[in-house]
N, C-alpha and C. Protein backbone atom coordinates (compact mmCIF):
# COMPACT_ATOMS: atom_id res chain seq x y z
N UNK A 1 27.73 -20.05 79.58
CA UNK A 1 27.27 -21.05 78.64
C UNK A 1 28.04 -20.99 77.32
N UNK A 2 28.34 -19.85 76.82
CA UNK A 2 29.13 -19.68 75.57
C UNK A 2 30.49 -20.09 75.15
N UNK A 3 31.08 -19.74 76.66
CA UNK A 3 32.56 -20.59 76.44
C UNK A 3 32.79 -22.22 76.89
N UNK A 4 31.85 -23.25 77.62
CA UNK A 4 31.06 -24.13 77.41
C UNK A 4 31.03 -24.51 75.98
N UNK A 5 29.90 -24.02 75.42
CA UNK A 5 29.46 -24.84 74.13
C UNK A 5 31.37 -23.57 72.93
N UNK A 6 32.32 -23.23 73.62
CA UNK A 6 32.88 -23.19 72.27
C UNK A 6 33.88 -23.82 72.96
N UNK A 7 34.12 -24.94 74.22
CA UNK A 7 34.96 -25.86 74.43
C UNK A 7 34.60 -27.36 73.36
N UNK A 8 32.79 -27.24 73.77
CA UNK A 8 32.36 -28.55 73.11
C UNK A 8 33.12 -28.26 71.71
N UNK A 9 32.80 -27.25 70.85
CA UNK A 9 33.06 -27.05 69.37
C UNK A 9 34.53 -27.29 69.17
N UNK A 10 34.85 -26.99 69.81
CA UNK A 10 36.91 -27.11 70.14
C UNK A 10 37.26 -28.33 70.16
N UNK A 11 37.20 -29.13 71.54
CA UNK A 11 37.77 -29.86 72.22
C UNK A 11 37.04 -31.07 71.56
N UNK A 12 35.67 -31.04 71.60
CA UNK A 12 35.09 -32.01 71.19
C UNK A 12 33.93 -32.46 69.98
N UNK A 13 34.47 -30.96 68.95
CA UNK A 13 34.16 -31.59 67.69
C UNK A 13 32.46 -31.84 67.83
N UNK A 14 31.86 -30.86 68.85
CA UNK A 14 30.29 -30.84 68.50
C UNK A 14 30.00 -29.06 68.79
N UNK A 15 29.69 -28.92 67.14
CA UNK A 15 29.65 -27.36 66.76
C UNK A 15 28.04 -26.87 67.24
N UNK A 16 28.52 -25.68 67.39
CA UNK A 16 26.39 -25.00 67.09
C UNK A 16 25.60 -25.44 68.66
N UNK A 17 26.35 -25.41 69.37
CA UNK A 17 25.86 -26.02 70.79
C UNK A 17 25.08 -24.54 71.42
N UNK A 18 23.54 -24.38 71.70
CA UNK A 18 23.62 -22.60 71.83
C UNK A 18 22.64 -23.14 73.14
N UNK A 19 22.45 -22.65 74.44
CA UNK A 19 22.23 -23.11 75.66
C UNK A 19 21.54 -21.85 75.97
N UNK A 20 20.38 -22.29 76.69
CA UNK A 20 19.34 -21.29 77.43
C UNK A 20 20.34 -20.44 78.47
N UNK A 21 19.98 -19.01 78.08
CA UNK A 21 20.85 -18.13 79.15
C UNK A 21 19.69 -17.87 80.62
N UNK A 22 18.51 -18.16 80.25
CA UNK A 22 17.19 -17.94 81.05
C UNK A 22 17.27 -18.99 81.91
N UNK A 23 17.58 -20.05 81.58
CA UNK A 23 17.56 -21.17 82.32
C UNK A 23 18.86 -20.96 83.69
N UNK A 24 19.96 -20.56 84.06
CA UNK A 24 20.69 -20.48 84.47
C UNK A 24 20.77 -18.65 85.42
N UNK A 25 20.29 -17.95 84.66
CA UNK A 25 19.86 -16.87 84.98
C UNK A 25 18.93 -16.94 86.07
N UNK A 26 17.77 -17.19 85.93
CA UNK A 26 16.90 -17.81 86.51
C UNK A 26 17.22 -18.37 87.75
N UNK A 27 17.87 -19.51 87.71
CA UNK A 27 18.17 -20.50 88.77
C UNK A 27 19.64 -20.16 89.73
N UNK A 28 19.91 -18.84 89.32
CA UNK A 28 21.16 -18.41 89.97
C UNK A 28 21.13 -16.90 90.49
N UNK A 29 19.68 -17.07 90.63
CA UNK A 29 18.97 -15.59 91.58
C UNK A 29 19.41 -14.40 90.67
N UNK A 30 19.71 -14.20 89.16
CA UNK A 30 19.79 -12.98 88.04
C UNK A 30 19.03 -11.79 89.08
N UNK A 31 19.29 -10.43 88.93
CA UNK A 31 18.65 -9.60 89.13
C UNK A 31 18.15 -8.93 88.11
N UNK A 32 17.74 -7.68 87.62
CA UNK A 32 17.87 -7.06 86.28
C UNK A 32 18.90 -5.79 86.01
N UNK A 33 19.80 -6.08 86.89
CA UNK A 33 21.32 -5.35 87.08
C UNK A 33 21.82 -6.35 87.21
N UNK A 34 21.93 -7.54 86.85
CA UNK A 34 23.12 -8.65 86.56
C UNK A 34 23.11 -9.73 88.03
N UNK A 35 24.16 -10.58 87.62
CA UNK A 35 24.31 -11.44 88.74
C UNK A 35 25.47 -11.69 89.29
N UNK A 36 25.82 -12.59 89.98
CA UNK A 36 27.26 -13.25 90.17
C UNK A 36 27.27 -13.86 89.47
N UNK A 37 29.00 -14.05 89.28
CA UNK A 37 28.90 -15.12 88.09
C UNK A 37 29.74 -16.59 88.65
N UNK A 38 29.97 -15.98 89.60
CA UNK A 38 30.27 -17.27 90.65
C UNK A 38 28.99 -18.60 91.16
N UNK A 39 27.64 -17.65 91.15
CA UNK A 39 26.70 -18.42 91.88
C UNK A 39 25.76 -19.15 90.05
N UNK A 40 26.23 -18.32 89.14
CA UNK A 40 25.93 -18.69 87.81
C UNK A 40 26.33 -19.85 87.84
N UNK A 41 27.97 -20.17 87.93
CA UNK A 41 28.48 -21.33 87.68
C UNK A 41 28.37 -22.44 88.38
N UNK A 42 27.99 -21.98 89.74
CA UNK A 42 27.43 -22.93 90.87
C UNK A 42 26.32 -23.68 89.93
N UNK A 43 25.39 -22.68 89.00
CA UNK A 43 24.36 -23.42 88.72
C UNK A 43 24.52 -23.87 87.58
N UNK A 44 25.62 -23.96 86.84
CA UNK A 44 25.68 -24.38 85.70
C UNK A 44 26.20 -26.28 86.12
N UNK A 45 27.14 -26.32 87.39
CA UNK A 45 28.20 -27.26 87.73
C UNK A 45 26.62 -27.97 89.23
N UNK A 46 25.32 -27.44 89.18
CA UNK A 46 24.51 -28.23 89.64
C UNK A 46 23.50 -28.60 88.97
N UNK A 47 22.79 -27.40 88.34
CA UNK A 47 21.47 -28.01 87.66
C UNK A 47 21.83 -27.96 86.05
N UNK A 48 23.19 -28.18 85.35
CA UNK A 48 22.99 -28.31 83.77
C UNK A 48 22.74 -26.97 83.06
N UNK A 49 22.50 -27.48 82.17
CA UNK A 49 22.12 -26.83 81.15
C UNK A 49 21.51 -27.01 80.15
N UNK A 50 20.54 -26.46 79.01
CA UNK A 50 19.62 -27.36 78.20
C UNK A 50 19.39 -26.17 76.83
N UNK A 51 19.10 -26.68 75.70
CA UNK A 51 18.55 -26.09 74.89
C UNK A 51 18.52 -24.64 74.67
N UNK A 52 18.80 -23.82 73.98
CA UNK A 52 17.47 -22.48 74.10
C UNK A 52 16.47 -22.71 73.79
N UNK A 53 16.17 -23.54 72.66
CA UNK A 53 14.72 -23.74 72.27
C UNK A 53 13.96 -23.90 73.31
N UNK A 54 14.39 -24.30 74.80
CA UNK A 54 13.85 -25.20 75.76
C UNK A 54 13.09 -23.53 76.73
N UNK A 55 14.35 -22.87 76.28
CA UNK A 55 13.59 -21.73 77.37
C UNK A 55 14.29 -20.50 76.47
N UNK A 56 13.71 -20.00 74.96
CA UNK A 56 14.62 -19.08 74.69
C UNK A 56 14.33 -17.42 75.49
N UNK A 57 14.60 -16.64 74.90
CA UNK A 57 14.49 -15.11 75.33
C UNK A 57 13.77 -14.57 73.91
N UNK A 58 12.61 -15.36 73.80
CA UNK A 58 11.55 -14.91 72.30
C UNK A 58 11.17 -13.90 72.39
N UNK A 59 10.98 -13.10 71.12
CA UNK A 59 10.24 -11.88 71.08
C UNK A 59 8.82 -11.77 72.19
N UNK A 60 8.31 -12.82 72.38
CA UNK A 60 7.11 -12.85 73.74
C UNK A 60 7.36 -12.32 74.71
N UNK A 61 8.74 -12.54 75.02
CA UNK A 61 9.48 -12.02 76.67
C UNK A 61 9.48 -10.59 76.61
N UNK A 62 8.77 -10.16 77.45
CA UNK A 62 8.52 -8.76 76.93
C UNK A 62 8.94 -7.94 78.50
N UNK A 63 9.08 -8.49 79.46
CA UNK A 63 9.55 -8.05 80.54
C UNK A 63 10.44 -8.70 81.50
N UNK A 64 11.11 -8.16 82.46
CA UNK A 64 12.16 -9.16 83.65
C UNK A 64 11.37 -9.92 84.12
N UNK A 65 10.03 -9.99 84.41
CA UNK A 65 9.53 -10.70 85.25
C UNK A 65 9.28 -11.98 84.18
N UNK A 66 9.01 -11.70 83.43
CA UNK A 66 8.82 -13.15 81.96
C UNK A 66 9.90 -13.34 81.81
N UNK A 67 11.49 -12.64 81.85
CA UNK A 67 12.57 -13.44 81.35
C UNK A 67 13.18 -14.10 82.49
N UNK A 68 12.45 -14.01 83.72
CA UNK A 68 12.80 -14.30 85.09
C UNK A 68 12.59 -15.42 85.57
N UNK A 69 11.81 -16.13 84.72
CA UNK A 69 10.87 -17.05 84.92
C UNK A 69 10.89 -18.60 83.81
N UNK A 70 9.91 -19.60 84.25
CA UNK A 70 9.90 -20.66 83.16
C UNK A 70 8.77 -20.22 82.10
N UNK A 71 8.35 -19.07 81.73
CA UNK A 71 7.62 -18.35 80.53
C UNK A 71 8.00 -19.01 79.13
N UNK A 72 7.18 -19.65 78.77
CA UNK A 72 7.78 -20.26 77.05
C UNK A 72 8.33 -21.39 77.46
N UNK A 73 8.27 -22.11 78.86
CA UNK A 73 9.30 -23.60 78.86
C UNK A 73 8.11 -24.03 79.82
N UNK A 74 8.25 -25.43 80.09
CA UNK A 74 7.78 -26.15 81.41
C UNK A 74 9.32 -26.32 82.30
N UNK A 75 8.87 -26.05 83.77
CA UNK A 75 9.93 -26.03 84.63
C UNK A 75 10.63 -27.54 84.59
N UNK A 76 9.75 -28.61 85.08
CA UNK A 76 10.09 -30.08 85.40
C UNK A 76 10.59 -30.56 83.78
N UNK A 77 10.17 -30.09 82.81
CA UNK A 77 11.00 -30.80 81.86
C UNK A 77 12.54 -29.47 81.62
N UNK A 78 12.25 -28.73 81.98
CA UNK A 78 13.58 -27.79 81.47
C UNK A 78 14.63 -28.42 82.68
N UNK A 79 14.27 -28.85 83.89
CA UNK A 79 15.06 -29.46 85.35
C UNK A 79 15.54 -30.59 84.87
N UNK A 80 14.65 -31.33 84.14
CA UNK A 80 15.23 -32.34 83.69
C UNK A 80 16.32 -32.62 82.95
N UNK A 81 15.78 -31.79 81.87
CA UNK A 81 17.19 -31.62 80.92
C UNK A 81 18.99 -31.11 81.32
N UNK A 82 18.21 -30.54 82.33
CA UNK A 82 19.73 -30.21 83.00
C UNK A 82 20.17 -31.19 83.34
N UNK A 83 20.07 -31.98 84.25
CA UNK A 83 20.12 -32.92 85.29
C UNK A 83 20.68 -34.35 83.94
N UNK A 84 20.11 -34.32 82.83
CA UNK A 84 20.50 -34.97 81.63
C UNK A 84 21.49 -34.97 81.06
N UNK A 85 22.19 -33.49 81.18
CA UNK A 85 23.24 -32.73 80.26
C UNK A 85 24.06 -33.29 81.97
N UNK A 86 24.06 -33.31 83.01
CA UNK A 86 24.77 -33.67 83.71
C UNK A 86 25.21 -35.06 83.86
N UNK A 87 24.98 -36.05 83.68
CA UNK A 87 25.24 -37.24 83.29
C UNK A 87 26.35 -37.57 81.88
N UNK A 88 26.30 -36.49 81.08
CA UNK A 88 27.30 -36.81 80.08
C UNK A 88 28.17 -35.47 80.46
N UNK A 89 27.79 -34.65 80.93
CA UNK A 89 29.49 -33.84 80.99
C UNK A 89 29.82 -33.27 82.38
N UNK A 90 30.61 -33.15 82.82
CA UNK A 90 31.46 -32.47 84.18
C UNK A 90 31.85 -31.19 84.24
N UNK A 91 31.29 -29.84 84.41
CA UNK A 91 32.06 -28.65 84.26
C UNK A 91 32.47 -28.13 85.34
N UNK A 92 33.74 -27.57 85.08
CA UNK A 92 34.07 -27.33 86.63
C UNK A 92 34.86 -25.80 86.03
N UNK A 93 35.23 -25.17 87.30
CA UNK A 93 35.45 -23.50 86.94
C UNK A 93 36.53 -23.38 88.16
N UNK A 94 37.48 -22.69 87.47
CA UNK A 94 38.55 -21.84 88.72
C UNK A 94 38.33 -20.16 88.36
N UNK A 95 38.56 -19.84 89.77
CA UNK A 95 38.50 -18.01 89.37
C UNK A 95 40.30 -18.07 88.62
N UNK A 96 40.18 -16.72 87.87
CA UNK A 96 41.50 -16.23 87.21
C UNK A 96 42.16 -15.29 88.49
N UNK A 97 41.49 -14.34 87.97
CA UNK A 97 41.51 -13.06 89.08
C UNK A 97 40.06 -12.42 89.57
N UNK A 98 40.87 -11.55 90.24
CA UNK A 98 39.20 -10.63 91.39
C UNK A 98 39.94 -9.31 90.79
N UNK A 99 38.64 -8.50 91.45
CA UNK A 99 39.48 -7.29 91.51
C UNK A 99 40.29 -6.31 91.60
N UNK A 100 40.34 -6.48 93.24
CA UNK A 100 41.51 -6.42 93.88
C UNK A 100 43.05 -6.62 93.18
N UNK A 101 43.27 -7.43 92.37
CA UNK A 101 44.72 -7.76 92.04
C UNK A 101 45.42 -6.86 91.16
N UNK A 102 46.67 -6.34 90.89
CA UNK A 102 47.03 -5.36 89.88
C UNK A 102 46.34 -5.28 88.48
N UNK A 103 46.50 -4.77 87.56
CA UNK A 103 46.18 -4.68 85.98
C UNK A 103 47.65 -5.33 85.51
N UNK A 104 48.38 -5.30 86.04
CA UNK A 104 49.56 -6.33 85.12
C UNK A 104 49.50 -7.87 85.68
N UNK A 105 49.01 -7.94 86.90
CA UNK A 105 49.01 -9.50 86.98
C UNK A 105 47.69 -10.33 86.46
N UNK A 106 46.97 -9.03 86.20
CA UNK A 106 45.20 -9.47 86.08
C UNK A 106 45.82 -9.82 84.25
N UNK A 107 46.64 -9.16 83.74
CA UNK A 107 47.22 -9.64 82.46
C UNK A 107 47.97 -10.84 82.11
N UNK A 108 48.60 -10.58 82.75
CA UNK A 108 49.44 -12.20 82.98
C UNK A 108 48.89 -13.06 83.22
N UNK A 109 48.07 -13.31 84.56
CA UNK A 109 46.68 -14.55 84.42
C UNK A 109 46.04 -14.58 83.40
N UNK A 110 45.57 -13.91 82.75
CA UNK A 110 44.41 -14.10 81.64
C UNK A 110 44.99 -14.84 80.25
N UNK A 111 46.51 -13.61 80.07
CA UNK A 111 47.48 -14.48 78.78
C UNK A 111 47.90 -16.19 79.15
N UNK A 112 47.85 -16.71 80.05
CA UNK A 112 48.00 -17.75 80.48
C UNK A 112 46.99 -18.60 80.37
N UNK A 113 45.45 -17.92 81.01
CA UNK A 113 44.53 -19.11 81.24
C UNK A 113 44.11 -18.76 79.41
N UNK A 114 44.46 -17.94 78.66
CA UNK A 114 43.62 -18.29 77.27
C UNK A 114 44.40 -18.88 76.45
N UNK A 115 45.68 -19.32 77.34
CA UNK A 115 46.39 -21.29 76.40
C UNK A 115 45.41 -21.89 76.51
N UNK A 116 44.52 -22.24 77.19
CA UNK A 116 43.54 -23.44 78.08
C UNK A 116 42.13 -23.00 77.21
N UNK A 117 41.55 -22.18 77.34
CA UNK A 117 40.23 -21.61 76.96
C UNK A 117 39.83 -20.16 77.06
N UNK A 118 39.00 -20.10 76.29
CA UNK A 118 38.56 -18.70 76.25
C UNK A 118 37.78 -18.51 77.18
N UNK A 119 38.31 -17.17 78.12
CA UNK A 119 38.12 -16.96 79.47
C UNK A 119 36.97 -15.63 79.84
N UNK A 120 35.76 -15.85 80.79
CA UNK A 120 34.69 -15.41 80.83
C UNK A 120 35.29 -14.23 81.93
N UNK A 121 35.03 -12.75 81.37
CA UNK A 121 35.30 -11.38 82.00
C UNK A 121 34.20 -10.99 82.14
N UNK A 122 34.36 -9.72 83.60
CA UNK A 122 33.06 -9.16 83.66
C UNK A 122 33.67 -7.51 82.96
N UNK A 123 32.68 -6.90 82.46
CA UNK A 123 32.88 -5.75 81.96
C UNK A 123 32.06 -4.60 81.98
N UNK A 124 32.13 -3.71 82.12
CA UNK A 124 30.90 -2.13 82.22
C UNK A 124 30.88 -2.28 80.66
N UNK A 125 29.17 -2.04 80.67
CA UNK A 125 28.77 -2.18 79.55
C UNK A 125 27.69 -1.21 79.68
N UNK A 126 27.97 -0.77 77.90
CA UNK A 126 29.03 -0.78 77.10
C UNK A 126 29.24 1.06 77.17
N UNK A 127 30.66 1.28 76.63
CA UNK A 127 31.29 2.53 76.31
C UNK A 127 32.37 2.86 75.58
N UNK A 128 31.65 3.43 74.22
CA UNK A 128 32.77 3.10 72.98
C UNK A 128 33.57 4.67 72.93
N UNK A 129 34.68 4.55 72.10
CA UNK A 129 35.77 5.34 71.70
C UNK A 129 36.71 5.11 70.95
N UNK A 130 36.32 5.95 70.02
CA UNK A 130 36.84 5.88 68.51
C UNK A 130 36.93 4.20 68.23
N UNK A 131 36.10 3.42 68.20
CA UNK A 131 35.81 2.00 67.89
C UNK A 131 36.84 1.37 69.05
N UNK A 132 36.78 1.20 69.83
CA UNK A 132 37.16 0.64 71.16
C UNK A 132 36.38 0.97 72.39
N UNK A 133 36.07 0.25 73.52
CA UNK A 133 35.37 0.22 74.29
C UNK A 133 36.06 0.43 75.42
N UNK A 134 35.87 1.11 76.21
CA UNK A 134 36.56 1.36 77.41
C UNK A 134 35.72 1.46 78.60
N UNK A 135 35.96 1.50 79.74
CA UNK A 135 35.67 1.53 81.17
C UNK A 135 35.94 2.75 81.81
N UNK A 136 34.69 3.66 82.01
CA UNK A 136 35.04 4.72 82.87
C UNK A 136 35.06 4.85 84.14
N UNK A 137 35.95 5.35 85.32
CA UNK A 137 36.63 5.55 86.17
C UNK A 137 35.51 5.74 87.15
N UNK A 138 35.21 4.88 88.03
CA UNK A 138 34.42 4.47 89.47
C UNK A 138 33.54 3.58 88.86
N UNK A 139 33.39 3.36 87.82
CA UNK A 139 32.10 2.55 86.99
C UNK A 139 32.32 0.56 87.35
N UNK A 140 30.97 0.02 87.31
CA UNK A 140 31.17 -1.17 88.16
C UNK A 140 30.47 -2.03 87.29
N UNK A 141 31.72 -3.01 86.76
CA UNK A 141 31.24 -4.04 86.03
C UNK A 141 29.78 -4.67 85.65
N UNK A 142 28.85 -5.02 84.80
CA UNK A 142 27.77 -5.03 85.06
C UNK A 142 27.34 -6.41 83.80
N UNK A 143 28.64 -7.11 83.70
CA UNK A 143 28.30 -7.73 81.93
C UNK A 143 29.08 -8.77 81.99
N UNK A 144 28.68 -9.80 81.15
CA UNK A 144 29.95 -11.12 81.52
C UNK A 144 30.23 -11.12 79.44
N UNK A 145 31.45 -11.07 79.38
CA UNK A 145 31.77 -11.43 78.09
C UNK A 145 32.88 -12.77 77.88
N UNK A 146 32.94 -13.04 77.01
CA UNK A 146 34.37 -14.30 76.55
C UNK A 146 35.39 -13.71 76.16
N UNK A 147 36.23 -13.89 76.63
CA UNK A 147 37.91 -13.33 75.81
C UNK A 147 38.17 -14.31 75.05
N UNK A 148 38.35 -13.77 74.44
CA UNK A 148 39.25 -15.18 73.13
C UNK A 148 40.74 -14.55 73.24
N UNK A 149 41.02 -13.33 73.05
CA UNK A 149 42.28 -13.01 72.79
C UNK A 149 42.72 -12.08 73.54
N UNK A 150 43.86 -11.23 73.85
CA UNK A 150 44.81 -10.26 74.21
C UNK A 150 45.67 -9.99 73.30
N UNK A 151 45.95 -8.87 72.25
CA UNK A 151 47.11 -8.67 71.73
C UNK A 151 48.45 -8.27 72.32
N UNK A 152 49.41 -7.79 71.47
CA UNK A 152 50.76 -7.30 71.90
C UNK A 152 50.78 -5.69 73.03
N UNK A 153 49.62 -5.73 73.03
CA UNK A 153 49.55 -3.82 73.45
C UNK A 153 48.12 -4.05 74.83
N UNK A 154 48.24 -5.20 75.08
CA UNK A 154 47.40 -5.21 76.38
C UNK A 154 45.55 -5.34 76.26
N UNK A 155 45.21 -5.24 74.64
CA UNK A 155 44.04 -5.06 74.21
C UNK A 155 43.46 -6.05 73.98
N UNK A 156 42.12 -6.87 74.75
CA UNK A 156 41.33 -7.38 74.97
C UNK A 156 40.00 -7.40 73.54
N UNK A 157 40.24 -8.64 73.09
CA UNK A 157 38.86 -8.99 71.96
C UNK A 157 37.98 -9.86 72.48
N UNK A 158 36.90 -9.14 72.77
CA UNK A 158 35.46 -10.51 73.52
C UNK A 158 34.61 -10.73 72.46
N UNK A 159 33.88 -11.93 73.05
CA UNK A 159 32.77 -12.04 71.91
C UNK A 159 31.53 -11.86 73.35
N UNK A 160 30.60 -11.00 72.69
CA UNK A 160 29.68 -10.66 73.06
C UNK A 160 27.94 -10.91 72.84
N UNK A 161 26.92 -10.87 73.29
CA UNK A 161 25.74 -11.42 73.05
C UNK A 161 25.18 -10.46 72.22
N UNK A 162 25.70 -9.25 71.83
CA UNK A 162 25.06 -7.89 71.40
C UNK A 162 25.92 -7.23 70.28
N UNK A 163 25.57 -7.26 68.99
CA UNK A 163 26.15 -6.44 68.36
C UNK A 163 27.03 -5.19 68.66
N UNK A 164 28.29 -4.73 68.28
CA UNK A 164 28.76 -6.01 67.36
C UNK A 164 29.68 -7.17 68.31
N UNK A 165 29.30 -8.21 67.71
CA UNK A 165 29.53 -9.68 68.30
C UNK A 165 31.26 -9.89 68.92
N UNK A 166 31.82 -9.19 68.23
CA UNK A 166 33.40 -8.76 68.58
C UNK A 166 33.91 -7.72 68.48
N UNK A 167 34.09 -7.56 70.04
CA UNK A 167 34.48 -5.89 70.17
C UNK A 167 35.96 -6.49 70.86
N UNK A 168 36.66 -4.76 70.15
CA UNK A 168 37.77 -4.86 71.14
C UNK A 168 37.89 -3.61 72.18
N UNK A 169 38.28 -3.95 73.21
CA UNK A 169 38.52 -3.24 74.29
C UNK A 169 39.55 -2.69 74.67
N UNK A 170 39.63 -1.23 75.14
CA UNK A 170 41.18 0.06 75.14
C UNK A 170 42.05 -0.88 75.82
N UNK A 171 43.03 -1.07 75.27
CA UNK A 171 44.08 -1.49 76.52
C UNK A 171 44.34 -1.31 78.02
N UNK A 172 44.59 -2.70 78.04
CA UNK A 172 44.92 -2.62 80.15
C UNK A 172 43.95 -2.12 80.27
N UNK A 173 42.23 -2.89 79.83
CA UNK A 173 41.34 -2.21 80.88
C UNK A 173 41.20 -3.38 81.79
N UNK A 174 40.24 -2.37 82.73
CA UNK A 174 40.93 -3.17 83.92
C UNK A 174 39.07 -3.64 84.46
N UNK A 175 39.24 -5.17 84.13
CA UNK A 175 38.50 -5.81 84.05
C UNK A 175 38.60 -6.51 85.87
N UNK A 176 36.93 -6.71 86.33
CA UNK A 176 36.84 -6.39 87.92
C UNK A 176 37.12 -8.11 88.12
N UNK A 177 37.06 -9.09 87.12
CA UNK A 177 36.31 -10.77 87.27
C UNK A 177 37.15 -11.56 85.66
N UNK A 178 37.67 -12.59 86.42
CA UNK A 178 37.70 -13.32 85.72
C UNK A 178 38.09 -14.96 85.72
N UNK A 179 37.38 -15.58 85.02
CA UNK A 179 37.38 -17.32 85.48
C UNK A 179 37.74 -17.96 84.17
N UNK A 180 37.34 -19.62 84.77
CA UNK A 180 37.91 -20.74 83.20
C UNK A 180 37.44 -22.06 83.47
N UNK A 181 37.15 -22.47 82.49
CA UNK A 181 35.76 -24.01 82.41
C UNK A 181 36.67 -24.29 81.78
N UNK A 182 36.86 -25.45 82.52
CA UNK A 182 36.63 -27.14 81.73
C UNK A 182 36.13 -28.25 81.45
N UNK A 183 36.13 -28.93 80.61
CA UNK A 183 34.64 -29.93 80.80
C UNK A 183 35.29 -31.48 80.49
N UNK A 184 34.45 -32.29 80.92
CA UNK A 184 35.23 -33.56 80.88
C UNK A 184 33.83 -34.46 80.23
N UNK A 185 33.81 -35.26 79.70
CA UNK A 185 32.80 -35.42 79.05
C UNK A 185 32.96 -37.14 79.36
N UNK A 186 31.80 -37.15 80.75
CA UNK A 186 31.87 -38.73 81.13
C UNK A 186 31.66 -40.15 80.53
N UNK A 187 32.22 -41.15 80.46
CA UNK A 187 32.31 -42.12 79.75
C UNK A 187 31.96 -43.46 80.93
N UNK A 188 31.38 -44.61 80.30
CA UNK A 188 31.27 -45.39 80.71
C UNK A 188 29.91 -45.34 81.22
N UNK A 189 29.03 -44.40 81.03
CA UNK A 189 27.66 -44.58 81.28
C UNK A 189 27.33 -45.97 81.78
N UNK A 190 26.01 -46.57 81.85
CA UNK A 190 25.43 -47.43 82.36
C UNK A 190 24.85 -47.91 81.16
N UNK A 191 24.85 -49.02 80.21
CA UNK A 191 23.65 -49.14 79.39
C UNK A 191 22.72 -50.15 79.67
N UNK A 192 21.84 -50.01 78.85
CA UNK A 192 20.90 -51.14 79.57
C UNK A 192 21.56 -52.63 79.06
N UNK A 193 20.75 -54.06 79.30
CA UNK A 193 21.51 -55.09 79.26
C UNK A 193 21.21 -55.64 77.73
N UNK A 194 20.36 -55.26 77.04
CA UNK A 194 20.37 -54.92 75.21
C UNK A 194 21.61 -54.92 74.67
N UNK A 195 21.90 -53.43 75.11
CA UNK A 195 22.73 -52.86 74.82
C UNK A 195 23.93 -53.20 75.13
N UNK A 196 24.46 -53.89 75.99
CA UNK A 196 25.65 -55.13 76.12
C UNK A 196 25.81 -55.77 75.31
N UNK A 197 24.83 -56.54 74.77
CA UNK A 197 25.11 -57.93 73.82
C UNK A 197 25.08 -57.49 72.65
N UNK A 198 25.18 -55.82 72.53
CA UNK A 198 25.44 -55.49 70.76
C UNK A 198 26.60 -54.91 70.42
């Protein structure tokens, strides 16, 4: 949802766009050890997306089974709203890399797809060192963050849901997932026949 609403802010000049993570969570079978983020996007590119206000993660939510759920929202109007947000925009997603692929080509894809947009990684979370975050050895991704950047030395800056909001990550870590949204923002709607003659 985050790199979404910072295409809208980008591309299309509508800032402050902040989207229910519950809503999508939810509807894309979340566990409370994480999800795919493949079947996430399935549900982002079927049922929308809507508000947080609509379904936030309020101090009320006091357990998985309440953040699991339509707790603090009505279901049929939060369905709706998706299904709403789908009529004005198109998102669609390619994978970058998988796992499997080297750490220098998993680099090279990523410096490439973040000409285009800032690109959604999965990451073991979290494990800091000396103010850098790193990935320890058999440990299994468990976190989806945004890349905005890569510097000269292989080092990875995400923005994150959790203080602090931008971390950077040890070089050439070796990140298990990674994809890229684009959105097309449909035109030519239908209006009613009013709305013709004005």
């Amino acid at each position: 949802q985050k790199t979404i609403a910072t295409i809208q802010e980008e591309q299309f000049n509508l800032p402050d766009k902040n989207y229910s993570e519950r809503f999508n969570a939810l509807l894309s079978y979340g566990t409370p050890q994480g999800g795919d983020p493949v079947v996430a996007a399935q549900s982002i590119r079927h049922d929308g997306l809507i508000p947080d206000e609509m379904l936030p993660f309020s101090p009320e939510i006091q357990s998985w089974d309440e953040f699991h759920s339509f707790e603090g929202g009505n279901e049929a109007t939060c369905r709706n709203e998706g299904k709403k947000w789908l009529t004005e925009w198109k998102p669609n997603y390619d994978i970058v890399f998988t796992k499997s692929e080297s750490v220098k080509y998993k680099y090279l894809k990523l410096k490439q797809a973040l000409k285009y947009s800032p690109v959604p990684v999965s990451v073991t979370a979290w494990y800091e060192e000396n103010g850098e975050y790193v990935k320890p050895a058999g440990s299994q991704d468990n976190h989806l963050v945004e890349c905005v950047y890569v510097d000269e030395n292989n080092s990875a800056w995400v923005w994150d849901t959790y203080e602090p909001f931008l971390k950077k990550l040890k070089a050439n870590y070796n990140f298990d997932f990674a994809m890229r949204w684009s959105l097309t923002r449909l035109s030519g709607e239908k209006k009613s026949f009013w709305a013709r003659l004005f």
